[in-house]
Protein backbone atom coordinates (compact mmCIF):
# COMPACT_ATOMS: atom_id res chain seq x y z
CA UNK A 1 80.04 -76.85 24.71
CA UNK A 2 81.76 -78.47 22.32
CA UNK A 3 80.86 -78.09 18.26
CA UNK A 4 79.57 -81.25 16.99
CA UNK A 5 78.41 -79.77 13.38
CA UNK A 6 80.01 -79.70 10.18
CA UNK A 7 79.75 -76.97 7.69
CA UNK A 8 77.55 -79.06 5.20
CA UNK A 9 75.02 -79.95 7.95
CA UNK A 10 74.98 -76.11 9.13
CA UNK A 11 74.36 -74.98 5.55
CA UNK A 12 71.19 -77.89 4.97
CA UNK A 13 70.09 -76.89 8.36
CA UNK A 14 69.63 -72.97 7.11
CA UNK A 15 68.57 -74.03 3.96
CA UNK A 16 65.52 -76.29 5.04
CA UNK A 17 64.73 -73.55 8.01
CA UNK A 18 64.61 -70.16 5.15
CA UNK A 19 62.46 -73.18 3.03
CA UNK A 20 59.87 -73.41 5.73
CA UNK A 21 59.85 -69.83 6.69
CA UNK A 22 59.35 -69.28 2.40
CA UNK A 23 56.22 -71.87 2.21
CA UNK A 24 54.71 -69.93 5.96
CA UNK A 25 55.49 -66.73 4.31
CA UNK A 26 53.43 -67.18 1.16
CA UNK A 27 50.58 -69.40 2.51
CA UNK A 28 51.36 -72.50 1.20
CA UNK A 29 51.60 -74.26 5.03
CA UNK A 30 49.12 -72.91 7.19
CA UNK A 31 47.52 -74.28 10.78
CA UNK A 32 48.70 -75.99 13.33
CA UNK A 33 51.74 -78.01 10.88
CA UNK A 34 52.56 -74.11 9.65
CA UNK A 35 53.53 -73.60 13.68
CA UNK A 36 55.28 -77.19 13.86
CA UNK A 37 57.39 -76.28 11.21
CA UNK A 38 58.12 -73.37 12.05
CA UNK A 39 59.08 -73.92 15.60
CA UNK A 40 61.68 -76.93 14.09
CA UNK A 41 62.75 -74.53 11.49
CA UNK A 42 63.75 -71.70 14.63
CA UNK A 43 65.65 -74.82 16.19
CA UNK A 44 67.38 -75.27 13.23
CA UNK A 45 68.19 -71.49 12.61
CA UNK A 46 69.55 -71.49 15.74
CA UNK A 47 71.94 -75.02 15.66
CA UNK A 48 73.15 -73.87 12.84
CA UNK A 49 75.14 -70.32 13.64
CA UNK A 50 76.03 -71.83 16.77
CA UNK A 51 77.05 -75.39 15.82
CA UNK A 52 76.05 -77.49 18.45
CA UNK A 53 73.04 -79.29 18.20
CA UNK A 54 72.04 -80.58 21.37
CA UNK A 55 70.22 -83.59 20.40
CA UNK A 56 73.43 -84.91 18.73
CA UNK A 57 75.26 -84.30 22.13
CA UNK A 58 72.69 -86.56 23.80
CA UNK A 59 73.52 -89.26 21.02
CA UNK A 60 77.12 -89.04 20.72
CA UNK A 61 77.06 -88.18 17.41
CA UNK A 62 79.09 -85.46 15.79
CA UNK A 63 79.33 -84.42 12.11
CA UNK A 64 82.27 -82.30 12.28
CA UNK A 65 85.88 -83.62 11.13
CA UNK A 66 87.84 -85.04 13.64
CA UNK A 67 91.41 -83.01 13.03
CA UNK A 68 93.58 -86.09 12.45
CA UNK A 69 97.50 -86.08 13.92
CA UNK A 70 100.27 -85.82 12.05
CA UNK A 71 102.32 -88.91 11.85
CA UNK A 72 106.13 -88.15 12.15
């Protein structure tokens, strides 16, 4: 598959999933949103060291920089 993620989403991605997993660890989520979360936060772990995010694929969208060609 193609990469359709750029370094800043990748890094917001890891950021907001180590976030949850912080609030889980220390008891400030708990119940069923605690397992929610936490089952978004693995999807995002997981988009972001591979850098495909398959729901973006399904949309068409991609957030990496398109390498431009050079004129000349």
């Amino acid at each position: 598959m193609k990469k359709n993620m750029s370094g800043i989403d990748r890094a917001i991605r890891f950021i907001v999933a180590i976030g949850v997993g912080a609030l889980a660890y220390f008891g400030v989520i708990e119940g069923v949103l605690m397992y929610v979360l936490l089952a978004i936060a693995a999807i995002f772990l997981i988009t972001s060291f591979v850098s495909i995010c398959p729901l973006y694929s399904l949309m068409g969208i991609s957030t990496c920089k398109v390498p431009t060609k050079a004129s000349g």
